[in-house]
PDB file of N, CA and C in Angstrom:
ATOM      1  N   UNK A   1       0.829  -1.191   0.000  1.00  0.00           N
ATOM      2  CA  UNK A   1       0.000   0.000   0.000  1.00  0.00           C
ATOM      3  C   UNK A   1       0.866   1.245   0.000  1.00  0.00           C
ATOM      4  N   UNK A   2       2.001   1.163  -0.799  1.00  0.00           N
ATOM      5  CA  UNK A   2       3.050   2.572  -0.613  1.00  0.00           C
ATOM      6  C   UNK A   2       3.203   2.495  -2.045  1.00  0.00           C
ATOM      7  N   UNK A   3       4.105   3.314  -2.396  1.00  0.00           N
ATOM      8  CA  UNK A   3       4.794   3.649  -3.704  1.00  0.00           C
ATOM      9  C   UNK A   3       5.480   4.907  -3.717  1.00  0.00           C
ATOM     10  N   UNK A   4       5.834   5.312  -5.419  1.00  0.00           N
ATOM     11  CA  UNK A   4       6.393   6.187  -4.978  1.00  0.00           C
ATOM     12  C   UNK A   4       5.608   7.479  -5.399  1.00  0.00           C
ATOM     13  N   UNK A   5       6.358   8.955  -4.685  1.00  0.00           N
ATOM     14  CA  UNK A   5       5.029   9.618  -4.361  1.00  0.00           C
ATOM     15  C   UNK A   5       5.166  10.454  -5.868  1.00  0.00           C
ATOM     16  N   UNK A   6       3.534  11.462  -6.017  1.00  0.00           N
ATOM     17  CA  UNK A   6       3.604  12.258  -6.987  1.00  0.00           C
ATOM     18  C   UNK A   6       3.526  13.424  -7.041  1.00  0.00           C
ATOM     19  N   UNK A   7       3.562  14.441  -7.261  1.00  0.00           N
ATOM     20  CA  UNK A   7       2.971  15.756  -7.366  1.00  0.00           C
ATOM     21  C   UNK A   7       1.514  16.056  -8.156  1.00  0.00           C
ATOM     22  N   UNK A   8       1.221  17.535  -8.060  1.00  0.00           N
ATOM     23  CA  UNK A   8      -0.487  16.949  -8.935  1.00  0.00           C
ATOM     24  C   UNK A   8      -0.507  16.660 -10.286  1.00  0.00           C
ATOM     25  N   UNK A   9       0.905  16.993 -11.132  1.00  0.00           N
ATOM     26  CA  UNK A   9       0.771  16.777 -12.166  1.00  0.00           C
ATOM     27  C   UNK A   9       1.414  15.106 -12.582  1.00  0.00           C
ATOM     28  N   UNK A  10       1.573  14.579 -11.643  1.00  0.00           N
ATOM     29  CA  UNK A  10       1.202  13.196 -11.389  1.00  0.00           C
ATOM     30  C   UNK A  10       3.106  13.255 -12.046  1.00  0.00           C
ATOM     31  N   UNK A  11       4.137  13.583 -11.736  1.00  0.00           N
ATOM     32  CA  UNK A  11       5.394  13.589 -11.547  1.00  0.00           C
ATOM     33  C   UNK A  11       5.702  12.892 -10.528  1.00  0.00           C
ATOM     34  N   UNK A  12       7.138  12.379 -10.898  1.00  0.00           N
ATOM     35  CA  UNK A  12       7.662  10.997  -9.173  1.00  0.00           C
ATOM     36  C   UNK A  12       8.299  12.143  -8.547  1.00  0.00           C
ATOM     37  N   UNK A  13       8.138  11.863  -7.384  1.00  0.00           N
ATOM     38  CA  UNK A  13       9.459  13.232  -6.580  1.00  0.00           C
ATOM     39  C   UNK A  13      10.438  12.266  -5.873  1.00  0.00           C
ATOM     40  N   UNK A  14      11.811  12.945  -6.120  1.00  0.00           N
ATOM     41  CA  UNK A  14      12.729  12.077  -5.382  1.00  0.00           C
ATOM     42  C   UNK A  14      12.777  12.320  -4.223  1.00  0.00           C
ATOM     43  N   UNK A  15      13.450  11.599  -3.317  1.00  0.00           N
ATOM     44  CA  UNK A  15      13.704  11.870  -2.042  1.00  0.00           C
ATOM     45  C   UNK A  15      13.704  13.289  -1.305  1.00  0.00           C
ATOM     46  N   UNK A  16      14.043  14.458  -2.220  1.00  0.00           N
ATOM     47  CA  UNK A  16      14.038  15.824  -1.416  1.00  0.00           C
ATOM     48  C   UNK A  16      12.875  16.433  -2.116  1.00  0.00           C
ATOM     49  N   UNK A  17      11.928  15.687  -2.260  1.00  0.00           N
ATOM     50  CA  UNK A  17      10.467  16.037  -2.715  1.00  0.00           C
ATOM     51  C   UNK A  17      10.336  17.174  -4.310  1.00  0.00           C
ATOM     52  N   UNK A  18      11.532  16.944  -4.807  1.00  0.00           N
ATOM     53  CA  UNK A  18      11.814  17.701  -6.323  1.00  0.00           C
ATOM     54  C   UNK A  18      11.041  16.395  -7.044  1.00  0.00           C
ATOM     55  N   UNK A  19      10.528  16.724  -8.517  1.00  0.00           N
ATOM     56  CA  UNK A  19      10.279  16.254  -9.161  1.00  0.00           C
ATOM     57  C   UNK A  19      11.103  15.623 -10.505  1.00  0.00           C
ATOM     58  N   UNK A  20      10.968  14.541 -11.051  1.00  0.00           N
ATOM     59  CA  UNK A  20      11.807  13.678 -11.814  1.00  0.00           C
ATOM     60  C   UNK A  20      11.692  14.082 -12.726  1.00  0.00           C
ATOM     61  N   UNK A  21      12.148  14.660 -13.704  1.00  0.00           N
ATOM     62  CA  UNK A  21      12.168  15.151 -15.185  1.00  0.00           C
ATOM     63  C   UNK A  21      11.831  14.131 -16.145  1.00  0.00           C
ATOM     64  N   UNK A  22      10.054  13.929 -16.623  1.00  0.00           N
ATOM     65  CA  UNK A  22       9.910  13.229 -17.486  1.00  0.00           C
ATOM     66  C   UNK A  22       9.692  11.709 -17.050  1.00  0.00           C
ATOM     67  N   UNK A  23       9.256  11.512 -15.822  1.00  0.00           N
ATOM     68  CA  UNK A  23       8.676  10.286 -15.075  1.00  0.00           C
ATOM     69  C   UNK A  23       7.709  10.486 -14.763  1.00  0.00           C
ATOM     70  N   UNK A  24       6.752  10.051 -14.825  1.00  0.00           N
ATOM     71  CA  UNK A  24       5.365  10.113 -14.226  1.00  0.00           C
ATOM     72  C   UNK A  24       4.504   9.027 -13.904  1.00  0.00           C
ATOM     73  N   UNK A  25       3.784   8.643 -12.814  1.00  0.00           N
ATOM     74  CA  UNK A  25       3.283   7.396 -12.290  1.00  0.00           C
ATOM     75  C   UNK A  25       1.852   8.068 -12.252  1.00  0.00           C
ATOM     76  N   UNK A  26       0.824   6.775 -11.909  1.00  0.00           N
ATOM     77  CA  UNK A  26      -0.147   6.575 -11.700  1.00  0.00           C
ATOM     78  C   UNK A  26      -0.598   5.387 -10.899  1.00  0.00           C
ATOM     79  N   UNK A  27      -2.006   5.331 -10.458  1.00  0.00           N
ATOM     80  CA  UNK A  27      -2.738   4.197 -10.505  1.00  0.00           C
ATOM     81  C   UNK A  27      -2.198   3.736  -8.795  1.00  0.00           C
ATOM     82  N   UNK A  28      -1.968   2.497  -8.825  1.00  0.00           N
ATOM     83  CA  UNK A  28      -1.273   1.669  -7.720  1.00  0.00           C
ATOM     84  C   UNK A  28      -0.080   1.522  -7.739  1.00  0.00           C
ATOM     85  N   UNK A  29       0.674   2.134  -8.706  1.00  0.00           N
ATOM     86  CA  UNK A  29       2.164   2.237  -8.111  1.00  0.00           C
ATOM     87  C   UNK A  29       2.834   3.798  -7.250  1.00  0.00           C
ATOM     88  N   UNK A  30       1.586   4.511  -7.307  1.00  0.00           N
ATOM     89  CA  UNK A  30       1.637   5.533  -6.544  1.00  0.00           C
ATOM     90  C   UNK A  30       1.305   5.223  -4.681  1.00  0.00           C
ATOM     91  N   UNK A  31       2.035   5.854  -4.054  1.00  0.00           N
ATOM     92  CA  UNK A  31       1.622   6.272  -2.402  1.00  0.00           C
ATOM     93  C   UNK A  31       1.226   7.259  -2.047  1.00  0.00           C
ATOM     94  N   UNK A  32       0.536   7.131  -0.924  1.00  0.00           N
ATOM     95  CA  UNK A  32       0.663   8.179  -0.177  1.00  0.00           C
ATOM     96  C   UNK A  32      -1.206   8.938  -0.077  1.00  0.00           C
ATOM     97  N   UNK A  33      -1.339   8.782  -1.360  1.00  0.00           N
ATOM     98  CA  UNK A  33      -2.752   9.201  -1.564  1.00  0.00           C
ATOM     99  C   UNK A  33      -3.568   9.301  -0.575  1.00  0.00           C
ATOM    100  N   UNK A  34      -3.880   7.882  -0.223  1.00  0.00           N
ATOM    101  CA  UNK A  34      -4.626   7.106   1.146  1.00  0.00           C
ATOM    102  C   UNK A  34      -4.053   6.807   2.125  1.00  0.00           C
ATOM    103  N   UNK A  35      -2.987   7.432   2.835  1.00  0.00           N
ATOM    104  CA  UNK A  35      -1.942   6.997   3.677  1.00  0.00           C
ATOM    105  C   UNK A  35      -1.860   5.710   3.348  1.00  0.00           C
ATOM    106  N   UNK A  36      -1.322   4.940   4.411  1.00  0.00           N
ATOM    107  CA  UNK A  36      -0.839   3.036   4.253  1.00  0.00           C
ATOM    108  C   UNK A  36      -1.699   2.744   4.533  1.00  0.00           C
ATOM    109  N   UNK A  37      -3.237   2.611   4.206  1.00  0.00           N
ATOM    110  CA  UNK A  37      -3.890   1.286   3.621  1.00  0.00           C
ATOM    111  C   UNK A  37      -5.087   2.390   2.600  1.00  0.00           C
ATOM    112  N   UNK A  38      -5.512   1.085   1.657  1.00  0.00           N
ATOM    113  CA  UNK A  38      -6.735   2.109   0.441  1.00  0.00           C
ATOM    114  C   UNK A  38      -7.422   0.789   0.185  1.00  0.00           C
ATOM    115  N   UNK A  39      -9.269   1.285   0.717  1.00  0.00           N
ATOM    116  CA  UNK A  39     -10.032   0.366  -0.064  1.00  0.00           C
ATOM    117  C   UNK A  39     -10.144   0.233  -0.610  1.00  0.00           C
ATOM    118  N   UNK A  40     -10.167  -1.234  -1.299  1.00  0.00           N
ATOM    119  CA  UNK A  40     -10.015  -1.629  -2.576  1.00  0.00           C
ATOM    120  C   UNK A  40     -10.735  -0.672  -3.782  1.00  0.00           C
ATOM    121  N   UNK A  41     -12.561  -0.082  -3.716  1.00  0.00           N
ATOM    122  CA  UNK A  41     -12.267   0.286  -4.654  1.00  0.00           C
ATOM    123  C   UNK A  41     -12.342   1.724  -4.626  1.00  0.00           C
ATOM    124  N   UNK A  42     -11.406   2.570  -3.893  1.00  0.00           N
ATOM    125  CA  UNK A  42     -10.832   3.234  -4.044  1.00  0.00           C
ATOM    126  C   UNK A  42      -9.756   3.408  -5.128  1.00  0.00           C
ATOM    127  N   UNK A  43      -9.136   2.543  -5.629  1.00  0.00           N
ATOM    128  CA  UNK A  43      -7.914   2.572  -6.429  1.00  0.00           C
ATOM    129  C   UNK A  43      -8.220   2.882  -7.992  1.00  0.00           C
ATOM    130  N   UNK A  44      -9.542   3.140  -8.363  1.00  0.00           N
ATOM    131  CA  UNK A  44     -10.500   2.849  -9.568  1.00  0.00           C
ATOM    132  C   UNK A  44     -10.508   4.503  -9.847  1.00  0.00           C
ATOM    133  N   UNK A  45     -10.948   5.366  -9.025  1.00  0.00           N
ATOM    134  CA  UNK A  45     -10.619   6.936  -9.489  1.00  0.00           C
ATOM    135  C   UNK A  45      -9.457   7.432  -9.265  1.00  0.00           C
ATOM    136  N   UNK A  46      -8.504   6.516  -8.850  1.00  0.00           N
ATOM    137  CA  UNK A  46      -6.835   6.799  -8.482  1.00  0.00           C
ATOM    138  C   UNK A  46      -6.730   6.670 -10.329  1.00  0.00           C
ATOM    139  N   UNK A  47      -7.002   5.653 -10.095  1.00  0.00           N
ATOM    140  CA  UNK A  47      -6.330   5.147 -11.710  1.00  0.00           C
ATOM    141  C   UNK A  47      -7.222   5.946 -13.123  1.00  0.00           C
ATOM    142  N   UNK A  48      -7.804   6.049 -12.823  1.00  0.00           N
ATOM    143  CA  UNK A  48      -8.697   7.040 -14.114  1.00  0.00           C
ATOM    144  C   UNK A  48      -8.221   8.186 -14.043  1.00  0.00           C
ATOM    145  N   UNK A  49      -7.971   8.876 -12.677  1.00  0.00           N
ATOM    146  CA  UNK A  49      -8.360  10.196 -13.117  1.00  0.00           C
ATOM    147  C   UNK A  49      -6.424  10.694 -12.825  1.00  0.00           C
ATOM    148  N   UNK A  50      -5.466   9.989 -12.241  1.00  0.00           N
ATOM    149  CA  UNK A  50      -4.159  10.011 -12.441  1.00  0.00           C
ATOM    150  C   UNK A  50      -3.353   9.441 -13.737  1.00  0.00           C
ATOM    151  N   UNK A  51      -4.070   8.446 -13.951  1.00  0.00           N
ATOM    152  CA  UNK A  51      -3.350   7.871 -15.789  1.00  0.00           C
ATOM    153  C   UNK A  51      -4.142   9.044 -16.424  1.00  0.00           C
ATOM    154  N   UNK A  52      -5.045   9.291 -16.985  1.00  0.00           N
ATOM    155  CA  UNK A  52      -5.317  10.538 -17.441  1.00  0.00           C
ATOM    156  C   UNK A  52      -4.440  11.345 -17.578  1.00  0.00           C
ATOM    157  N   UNK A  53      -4.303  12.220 -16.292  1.00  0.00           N
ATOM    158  CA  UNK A  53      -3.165  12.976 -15.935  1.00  0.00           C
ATOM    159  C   UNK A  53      -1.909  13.091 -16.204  1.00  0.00           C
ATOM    160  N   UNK A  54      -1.666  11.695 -16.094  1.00  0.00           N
ATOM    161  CA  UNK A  54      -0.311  11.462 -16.573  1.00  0.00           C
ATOM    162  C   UNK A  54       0.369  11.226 -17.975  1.00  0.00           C
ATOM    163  N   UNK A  55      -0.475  10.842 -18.657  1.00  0.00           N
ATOM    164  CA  UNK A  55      -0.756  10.829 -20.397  1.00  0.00           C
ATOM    165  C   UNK A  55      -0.530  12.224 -20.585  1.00  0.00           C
ATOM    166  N   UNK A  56      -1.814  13.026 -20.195  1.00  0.00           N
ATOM    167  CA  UNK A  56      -1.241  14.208 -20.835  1.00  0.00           C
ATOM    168  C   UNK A  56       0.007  14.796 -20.957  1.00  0.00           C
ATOM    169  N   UNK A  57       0.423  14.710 -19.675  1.00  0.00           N
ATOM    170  CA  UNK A  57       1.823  15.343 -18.928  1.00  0.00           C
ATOM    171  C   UNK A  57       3.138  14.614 -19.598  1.00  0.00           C
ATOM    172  N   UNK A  58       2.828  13.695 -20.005  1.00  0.00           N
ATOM    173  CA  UNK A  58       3.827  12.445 -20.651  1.00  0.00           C
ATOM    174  C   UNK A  58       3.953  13.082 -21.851  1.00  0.00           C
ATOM    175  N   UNK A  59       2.772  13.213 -22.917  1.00  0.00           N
ATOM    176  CA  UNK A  59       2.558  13.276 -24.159  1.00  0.00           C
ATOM    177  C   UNK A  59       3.541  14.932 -24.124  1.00  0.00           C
ATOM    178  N   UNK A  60       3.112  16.111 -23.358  1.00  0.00           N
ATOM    179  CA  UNK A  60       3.238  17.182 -23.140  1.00  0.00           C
ATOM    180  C   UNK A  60       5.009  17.389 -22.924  1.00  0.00           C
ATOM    181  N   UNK A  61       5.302  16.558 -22.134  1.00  0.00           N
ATOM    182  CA  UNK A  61       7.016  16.150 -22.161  1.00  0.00           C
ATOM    183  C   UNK A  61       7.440  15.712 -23.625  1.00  0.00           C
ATOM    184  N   UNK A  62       7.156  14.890 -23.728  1.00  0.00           N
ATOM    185  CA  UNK A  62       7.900  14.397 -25.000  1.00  0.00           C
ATOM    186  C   UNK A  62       7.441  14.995 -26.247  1.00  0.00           C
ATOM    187  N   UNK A  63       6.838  16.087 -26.496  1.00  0.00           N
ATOM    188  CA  UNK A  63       6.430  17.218 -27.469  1.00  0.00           C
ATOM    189  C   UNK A  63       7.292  19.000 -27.332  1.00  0.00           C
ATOM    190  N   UNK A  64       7.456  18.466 -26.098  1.00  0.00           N
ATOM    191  CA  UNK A  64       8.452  19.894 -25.891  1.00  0.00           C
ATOM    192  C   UNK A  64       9.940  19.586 -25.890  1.00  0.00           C
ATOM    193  N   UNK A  65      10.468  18.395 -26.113  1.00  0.00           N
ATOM    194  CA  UNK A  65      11.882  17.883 -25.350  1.00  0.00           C
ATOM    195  C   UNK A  65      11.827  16.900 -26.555  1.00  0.00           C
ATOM    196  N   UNK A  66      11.305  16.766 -27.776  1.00  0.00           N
ATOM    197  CA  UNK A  66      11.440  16.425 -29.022  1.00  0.00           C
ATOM    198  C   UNK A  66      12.701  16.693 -30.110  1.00  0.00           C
TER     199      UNK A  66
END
């Protein structure tokens, strides 16, 4: 029930809470959301509405850094 964490634009942050240039998670490999534990279907608007998110932001990276 952990992972690693994101910012809102659904970016990994490393350890000093900066964000990863061009990584972006979603879904259940993310933490933190629900502290350490998430009902099960909780994880269903994690994952819709953060993969979403993260597509864009993905697509949006690799269109500017082309």
């Amino acid at each position: 029930m952990g992972g690693v964490k994101i910012n809102t634009d659904t970016e990994v942050l490393d350890e000093d809470e900066q964000a990863v240039s061009g990584l972006y998670a979603a879904g259940e490999l993310t933490g933190g959301l629900h502290g350490n534990n998430r009902i099960g279907g909780n994880a269903v608007a994690d994952i819709i509405i953060f993969g979403r998110q993260a597509g864009t932001q993905a697509t949006k990276f690799a269109q500017e850094n082309n």
